[in-house]
PDB file of N, CA and C in Angstrom:
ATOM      1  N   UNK A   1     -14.340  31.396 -73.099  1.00  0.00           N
ATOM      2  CA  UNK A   1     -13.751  31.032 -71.834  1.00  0.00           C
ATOM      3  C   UNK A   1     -14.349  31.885 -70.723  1.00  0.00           C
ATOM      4  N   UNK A   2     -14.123  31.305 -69.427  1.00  0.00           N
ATOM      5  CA  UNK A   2     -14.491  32.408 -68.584  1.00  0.00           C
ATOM      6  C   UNK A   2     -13.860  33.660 -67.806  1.00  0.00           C
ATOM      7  N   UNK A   3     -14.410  34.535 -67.137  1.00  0.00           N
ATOM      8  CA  UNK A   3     -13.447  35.108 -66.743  1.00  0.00           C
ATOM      9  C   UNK A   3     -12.163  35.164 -66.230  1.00  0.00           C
ATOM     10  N   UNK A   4     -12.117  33.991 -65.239  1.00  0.00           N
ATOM     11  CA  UNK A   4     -11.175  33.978 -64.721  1.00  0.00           C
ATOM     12  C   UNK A   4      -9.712  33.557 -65.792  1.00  0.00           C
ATOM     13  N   UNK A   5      -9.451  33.166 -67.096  1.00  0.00           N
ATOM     14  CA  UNK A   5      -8.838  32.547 -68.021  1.00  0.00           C
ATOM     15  C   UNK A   5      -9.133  33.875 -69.188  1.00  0.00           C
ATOM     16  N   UNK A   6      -9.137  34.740 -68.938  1.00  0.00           N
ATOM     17  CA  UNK A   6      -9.451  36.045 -70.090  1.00  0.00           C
ATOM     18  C   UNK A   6      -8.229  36.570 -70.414  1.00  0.00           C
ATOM     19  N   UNK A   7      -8.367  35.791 -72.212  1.00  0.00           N
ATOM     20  CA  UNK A   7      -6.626  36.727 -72.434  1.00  0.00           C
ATOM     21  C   UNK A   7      -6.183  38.050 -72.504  1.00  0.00           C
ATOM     22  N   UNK A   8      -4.978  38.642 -71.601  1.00  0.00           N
ATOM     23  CA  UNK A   8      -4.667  39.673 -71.482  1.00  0.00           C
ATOM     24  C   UNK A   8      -3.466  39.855 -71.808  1.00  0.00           C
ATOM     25  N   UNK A   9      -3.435  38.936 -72.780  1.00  0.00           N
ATOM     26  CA  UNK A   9      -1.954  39.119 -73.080  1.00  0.00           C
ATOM     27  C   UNK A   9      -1.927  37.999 -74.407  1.00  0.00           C
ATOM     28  N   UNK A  10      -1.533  38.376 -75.475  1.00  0.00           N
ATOM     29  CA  UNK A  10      -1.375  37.211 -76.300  1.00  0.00           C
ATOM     30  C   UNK A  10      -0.335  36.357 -76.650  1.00  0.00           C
ATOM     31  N   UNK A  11       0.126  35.448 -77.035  1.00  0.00           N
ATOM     32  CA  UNK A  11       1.553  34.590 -77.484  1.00  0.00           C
ATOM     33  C   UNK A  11       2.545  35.448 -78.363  1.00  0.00           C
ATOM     34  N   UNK A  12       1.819  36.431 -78.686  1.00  0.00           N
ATOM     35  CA  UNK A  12       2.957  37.034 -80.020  1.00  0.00           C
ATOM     36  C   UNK A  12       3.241  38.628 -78.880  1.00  0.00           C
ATOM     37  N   UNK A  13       2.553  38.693 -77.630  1.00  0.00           N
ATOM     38  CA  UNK A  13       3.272  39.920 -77.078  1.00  0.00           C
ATOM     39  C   UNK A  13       3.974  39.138 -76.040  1.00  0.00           C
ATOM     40  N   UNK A  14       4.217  37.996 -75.529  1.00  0.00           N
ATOM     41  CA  UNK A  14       4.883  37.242 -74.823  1.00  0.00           C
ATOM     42  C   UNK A  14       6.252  37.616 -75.276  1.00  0.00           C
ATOM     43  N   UNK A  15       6.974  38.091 -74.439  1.00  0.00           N
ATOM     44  CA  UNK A  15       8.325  38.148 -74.795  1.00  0.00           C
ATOM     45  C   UNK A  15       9.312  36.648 -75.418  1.00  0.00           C
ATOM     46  N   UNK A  16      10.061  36.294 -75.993  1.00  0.00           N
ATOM     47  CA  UNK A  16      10.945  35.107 -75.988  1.00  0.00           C
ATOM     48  C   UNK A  16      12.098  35.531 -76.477  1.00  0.00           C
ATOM     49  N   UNK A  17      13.128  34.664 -76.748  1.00  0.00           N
ATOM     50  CA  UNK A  17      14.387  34.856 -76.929  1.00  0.00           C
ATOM     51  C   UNK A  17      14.625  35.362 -78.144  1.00  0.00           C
ATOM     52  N   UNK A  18      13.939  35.246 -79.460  1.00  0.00           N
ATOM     53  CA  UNK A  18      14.202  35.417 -80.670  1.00  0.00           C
ATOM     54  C   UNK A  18      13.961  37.747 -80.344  1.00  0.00           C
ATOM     55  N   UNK A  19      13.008  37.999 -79.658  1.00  0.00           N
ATOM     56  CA  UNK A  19      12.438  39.273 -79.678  1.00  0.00           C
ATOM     57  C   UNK A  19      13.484  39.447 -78.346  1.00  0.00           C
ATOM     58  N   UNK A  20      13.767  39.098 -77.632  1.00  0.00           N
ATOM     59  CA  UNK A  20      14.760  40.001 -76.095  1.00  0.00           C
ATOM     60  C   UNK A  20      16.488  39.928 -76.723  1.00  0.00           C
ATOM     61  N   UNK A  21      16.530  38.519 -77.472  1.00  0.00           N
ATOM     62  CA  UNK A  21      17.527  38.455 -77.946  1.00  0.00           C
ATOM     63  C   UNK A  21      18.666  37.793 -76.385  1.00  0.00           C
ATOM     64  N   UNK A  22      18.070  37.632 -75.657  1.00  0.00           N
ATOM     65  CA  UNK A  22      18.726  36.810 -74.110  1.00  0.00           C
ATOM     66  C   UNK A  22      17.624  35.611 -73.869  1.00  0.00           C
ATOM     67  N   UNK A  23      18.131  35.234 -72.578  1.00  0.00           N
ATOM     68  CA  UNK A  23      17.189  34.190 -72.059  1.00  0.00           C
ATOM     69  C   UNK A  23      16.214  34.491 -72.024  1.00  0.00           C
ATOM     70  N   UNK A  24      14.770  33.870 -71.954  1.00  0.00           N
ATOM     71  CA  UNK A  24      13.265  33.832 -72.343  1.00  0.00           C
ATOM     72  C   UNK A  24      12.964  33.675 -70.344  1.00  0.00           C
ATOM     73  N   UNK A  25      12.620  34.586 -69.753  1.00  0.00           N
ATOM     74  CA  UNK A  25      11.724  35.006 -69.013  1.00  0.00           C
ATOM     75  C   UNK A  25      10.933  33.963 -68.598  1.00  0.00           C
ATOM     76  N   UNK A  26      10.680  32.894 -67.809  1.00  0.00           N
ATOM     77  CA  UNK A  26       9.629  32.036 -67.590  1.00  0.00           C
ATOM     78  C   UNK A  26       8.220  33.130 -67.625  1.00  0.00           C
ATOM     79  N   UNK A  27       7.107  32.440 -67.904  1.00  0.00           N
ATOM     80  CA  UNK A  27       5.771  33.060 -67.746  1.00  0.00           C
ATOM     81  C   UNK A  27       5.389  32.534 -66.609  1.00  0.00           C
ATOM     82  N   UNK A  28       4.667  33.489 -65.750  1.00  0.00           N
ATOM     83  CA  UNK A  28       3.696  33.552 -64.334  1.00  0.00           C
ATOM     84  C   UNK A  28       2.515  32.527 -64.032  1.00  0.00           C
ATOM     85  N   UNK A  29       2.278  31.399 -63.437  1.00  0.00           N
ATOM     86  CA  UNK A  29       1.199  30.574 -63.809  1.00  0.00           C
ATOM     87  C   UNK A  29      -0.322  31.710 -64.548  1.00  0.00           C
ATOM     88  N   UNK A  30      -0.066  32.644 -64.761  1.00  0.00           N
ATOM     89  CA  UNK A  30      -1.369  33.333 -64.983  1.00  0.00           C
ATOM     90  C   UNK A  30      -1.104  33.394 -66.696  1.00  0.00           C
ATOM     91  N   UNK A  31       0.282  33.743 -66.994  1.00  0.00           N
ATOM     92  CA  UNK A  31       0.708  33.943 -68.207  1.00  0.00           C
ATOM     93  C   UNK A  31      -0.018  32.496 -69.071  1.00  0.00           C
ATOM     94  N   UNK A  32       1.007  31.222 -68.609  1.00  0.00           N
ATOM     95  CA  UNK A  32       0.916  30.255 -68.951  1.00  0.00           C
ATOM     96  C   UNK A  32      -0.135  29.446 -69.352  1.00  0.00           C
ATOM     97  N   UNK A  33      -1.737  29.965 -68.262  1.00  0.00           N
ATOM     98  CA  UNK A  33      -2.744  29.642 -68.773  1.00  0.00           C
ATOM     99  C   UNK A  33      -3.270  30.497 -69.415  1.00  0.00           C
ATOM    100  N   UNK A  34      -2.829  31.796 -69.839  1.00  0.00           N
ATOM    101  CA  UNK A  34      -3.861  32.468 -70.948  1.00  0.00           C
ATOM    102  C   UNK A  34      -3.573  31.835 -71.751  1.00  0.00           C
ATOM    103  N   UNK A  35      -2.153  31.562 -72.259  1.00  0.00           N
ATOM    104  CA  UNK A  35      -1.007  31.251 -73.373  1.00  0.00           C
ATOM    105  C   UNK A  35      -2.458  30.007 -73.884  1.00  0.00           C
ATOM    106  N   UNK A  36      -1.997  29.265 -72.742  1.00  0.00           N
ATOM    107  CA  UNK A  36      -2.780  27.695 -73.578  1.00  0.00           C
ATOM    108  C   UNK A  36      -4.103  27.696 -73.711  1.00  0.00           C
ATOM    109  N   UNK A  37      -4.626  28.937 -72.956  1.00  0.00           N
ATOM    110  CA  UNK A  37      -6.100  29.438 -73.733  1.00  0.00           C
ATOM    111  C   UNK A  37      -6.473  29.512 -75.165  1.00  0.00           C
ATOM    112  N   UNK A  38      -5.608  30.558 -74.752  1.00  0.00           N
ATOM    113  CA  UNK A  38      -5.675  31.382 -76.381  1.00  0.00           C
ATOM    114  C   UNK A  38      -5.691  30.077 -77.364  1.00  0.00           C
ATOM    115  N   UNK A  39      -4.525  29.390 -77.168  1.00  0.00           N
ATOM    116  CA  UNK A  39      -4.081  28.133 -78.297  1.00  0.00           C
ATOM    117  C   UNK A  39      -5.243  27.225 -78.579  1.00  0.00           C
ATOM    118  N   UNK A  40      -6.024  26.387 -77.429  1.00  0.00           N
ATOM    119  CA  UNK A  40      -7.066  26.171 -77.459  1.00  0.00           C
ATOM    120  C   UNK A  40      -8.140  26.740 -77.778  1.00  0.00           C
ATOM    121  N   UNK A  41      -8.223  27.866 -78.140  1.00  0.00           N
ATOM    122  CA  UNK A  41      -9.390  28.946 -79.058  1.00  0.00           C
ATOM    123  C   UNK A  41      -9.280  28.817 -79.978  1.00  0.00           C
ATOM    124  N   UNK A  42      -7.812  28.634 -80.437  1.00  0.00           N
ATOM    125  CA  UNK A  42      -7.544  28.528 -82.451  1.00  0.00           C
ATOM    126  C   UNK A  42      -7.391  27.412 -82.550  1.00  0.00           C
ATOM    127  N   UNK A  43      -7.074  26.288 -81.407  1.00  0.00           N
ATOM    128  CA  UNK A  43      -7.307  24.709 -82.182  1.00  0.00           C
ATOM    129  C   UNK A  43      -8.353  24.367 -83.105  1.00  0.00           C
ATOM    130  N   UNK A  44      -8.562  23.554 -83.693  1.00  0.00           N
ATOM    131  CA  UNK A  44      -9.484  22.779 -84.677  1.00  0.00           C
ATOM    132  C   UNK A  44     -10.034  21.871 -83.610  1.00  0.00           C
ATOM    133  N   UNK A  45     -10.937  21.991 -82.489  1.00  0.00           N
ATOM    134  CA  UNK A  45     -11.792  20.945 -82.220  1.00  0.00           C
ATOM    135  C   UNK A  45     -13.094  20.971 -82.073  1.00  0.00           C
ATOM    136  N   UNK A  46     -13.903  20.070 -81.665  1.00  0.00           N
ATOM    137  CA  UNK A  46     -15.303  19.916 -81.663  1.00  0.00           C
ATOM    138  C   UNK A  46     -15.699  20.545 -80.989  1.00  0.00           C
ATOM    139  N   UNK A  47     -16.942  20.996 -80.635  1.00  0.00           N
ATOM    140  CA  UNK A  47     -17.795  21.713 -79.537  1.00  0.00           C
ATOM    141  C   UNK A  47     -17.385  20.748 -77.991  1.00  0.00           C
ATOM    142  N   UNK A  48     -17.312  19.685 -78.157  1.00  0.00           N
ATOM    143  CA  UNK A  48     -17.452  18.832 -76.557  1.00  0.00           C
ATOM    144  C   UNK A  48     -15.844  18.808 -76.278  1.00  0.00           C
ATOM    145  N   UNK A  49     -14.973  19.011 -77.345  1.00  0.00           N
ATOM    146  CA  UNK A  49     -13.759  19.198 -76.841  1.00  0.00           C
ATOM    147  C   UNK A  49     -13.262  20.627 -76.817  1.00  0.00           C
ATOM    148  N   UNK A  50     -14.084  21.686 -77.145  1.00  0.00           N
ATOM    149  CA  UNK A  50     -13.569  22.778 -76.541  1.00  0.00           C
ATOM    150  C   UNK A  50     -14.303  22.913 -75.042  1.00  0.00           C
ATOM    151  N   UNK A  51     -15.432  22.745 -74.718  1.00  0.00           N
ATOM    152  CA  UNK A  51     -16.358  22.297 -73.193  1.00  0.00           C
ATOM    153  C   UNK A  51     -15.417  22.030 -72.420  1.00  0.00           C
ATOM    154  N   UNK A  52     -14.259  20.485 -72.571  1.00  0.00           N
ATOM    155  CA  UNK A  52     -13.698  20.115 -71.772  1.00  0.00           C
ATOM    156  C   UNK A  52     -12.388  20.667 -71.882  1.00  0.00           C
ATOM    157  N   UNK A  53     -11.879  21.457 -72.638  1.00  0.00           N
ATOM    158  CA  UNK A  53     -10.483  22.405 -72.378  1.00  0.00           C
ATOM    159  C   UNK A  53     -11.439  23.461 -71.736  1.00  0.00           C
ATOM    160  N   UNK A  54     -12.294  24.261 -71.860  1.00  0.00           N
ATOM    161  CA  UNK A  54     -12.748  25.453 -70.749  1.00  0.00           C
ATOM    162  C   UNK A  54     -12.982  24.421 -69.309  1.00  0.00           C
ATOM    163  N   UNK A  55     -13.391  23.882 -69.367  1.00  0.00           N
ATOM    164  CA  UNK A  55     -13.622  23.183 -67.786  1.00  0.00           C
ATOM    165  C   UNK A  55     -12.201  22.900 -67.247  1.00  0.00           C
ATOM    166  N   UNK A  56     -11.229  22.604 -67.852  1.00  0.00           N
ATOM    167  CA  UNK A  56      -9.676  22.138 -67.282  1.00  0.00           C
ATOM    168  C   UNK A  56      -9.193  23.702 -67.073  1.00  0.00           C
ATOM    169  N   UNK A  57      -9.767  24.308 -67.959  1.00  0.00           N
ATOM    170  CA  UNK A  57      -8.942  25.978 -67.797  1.00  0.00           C
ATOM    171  C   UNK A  57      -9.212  26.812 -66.599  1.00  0.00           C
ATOM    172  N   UNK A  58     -10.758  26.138 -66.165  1.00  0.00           N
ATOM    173  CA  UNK A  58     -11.392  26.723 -65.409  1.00  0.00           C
ATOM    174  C   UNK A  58     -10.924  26.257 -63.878  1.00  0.00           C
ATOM    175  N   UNK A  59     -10.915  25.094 -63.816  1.00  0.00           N
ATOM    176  CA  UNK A  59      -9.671  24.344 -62.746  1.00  0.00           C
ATOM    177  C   UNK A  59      -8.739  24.974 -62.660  1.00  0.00           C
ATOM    178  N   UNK A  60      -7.886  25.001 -63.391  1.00  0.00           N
ATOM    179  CA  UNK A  60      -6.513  25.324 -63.119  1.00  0.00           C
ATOM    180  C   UNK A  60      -6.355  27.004 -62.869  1.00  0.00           C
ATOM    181  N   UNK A  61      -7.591  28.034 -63.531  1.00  0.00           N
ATOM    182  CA  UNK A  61      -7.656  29.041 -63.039  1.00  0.00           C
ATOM    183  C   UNK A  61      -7.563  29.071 -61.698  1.00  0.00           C
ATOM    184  N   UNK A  62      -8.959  28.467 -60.974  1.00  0.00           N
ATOM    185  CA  UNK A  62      -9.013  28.140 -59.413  1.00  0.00           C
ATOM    186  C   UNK A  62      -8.038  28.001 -58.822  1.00  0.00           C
ATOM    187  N   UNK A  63      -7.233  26.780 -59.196  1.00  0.00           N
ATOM    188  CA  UNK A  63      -5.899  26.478 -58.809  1.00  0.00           C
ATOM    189  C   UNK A  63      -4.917  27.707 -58.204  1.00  0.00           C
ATOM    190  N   UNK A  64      -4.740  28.283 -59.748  1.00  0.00           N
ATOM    191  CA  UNK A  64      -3.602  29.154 -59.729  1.00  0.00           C
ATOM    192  C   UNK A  64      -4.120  30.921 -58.826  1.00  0.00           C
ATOM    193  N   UNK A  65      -5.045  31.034 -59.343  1.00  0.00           N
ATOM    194  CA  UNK A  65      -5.554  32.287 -57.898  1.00  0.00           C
ATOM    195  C   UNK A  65      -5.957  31.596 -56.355  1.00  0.00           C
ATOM    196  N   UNK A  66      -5.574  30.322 -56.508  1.00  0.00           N
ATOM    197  CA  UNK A  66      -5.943  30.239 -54.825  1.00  0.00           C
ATOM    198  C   UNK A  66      -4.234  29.860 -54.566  1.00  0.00           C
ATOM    199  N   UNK A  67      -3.530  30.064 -55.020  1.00  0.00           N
ATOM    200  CA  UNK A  67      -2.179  29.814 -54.696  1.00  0.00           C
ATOM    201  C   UNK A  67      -2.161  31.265 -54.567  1.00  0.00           C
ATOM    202  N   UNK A  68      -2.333  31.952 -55.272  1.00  0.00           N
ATOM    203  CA  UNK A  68      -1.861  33.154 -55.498  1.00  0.00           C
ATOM    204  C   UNK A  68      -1.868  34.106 -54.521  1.00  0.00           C
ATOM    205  N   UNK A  69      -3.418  33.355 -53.648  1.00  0.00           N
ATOM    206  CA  UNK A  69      -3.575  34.369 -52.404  1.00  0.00           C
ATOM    207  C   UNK A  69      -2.931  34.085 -51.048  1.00  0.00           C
ATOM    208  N   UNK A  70      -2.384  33.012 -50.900  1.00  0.00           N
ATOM    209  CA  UNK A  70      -1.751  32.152 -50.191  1.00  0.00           C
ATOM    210  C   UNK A  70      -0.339  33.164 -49.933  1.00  0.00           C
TER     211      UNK A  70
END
């Protein structure tokens, strides 16, 4: 993936309800796309369908840091 989508955080240090033992914390649009990074790294797909999950990741990176500066 590229930089901007670089996991810094993985799904199993994500806090949730089973580990806080209360309500589950929404994740930060930054959280949310490492999250479905990461997931898309350990999917089972082809070379042209991991291409087009980094290109959507890479969008929505854009996306979410140009909101961010806003």
């Amino acid at each position: 993936m590229s930089e901007e989508v670089e996991n810094t955080e993985s799904p199993e240090q994500m806090p949730d309800q089973t580990q806080t033992g209360g309500a589950a914390t929404p994740p930060t649009p930054e959280q949310a796309l490492n999250t479905l990074a990461a997931a898309a790294r350990q999917a089972r797909l082809t070379y042209d369908e991991h291409a087009a999950v980094d290109g959507c990741a890479r969008v929505i990176a854009e996306l979410v840091q140009g909101a961010a500066s806003e």
